[in-house]
Protein backbone atom coordinates (compact mmCIF):
# COMPACT_ATOMS: atom_id res chain seq x y z
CA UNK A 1 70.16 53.02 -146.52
CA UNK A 2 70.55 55.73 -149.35
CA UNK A 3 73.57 57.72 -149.44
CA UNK A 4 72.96 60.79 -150.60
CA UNK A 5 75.45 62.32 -153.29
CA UNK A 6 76.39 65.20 -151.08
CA UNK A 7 77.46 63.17 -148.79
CA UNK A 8 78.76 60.13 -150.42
CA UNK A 9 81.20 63.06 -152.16
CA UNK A 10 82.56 64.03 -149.35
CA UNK A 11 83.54 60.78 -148.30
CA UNK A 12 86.80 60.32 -148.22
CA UNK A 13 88.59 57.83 -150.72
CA UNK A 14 89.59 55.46 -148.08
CA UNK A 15 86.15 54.72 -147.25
CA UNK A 16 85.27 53.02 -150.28
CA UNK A 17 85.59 49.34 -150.91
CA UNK A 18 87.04 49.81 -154.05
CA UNK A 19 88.94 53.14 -153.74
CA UNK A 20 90.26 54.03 -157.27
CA UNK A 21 86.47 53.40 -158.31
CA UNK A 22 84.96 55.56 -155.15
CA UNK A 23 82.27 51.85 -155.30
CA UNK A 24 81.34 50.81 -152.66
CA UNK A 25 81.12 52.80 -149.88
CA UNK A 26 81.42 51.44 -146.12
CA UNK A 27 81.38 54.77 -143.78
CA UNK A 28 79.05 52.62 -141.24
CA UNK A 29 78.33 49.27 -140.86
CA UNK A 30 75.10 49.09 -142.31
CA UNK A 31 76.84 50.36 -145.44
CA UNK A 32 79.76 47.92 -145.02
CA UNK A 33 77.10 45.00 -144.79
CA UNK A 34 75.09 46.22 -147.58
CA UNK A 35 78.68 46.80 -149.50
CA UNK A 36 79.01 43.07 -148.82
CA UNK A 37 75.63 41.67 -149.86
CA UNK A 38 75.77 43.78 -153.25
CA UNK A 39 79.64 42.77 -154.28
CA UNK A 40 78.05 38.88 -153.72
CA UNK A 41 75.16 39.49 -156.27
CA UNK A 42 78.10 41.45 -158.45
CA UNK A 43 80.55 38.77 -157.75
CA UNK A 44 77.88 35.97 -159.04
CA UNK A 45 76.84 37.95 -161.99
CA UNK A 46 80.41 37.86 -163.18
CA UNK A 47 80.70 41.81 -162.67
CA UNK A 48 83.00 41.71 -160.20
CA UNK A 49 86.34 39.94 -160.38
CA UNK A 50 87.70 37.39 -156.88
CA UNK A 51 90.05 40.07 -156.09
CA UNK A 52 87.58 43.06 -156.07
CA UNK A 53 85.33 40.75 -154.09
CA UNK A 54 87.33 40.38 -151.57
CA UNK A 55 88.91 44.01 -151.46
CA UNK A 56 85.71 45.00 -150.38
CA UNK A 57 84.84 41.85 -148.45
CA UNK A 58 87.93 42.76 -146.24
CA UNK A 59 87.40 46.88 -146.08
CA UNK A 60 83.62 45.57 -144.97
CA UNK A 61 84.64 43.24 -142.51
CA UNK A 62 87.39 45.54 -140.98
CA UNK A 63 84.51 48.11 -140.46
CA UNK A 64 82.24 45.63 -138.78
CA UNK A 65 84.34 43.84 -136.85
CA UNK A 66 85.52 40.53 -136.39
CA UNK A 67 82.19 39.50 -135.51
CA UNK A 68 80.82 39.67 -138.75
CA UNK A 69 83.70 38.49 -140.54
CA UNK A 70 81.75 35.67 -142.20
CA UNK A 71 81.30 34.46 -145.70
CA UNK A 72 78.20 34.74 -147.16
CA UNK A 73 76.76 30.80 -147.87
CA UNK A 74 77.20 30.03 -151.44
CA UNK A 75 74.28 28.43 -153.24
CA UNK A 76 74.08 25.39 -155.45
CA UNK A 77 70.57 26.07 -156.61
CA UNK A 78 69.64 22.62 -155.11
CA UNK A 79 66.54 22.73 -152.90
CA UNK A 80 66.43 22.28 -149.05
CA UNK A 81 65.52 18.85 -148.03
């Protein structure tokens, strides 16, 4: 879901996954699980260092709960068999 500027600026710091960057932003849930999917693809791409990773990991997971406190699966690039 799209966050518009307006409103994404008046979010306050605190909300943000990485809050001295204001990245990030986990307001909701579906913005916390998005937050997580996109730090994975920024993690893997080398754009993201382990600790930012799992700053927002954490912020993510304390907005959806303990129920969704997983760890995304982490592929080898090996086929299914």
């Amino acid at each position: 879901m799209k966050l518009p500027a307006k409103t994404r600026n008046a979010l306050p710091t605190k909300d943000f996954g990485l809050p001295s960057e204001r990245k990030y932003p986990v307001p909701d849930a579906s913005h916390a699980a998005d937050a997580k999917a996109r730090a994975t693809q920024q993690a893997a791409k080398g754009n993201l260092t382990p600790a930012q990773h799992a700053a927002i990991n954490a912020k993510a997971n304390k907005v959806l709960g303990a129920t969704h406190s997983y760890e995304p699966v982490k592929h080898t690039g090996r086929g299914v068999k």
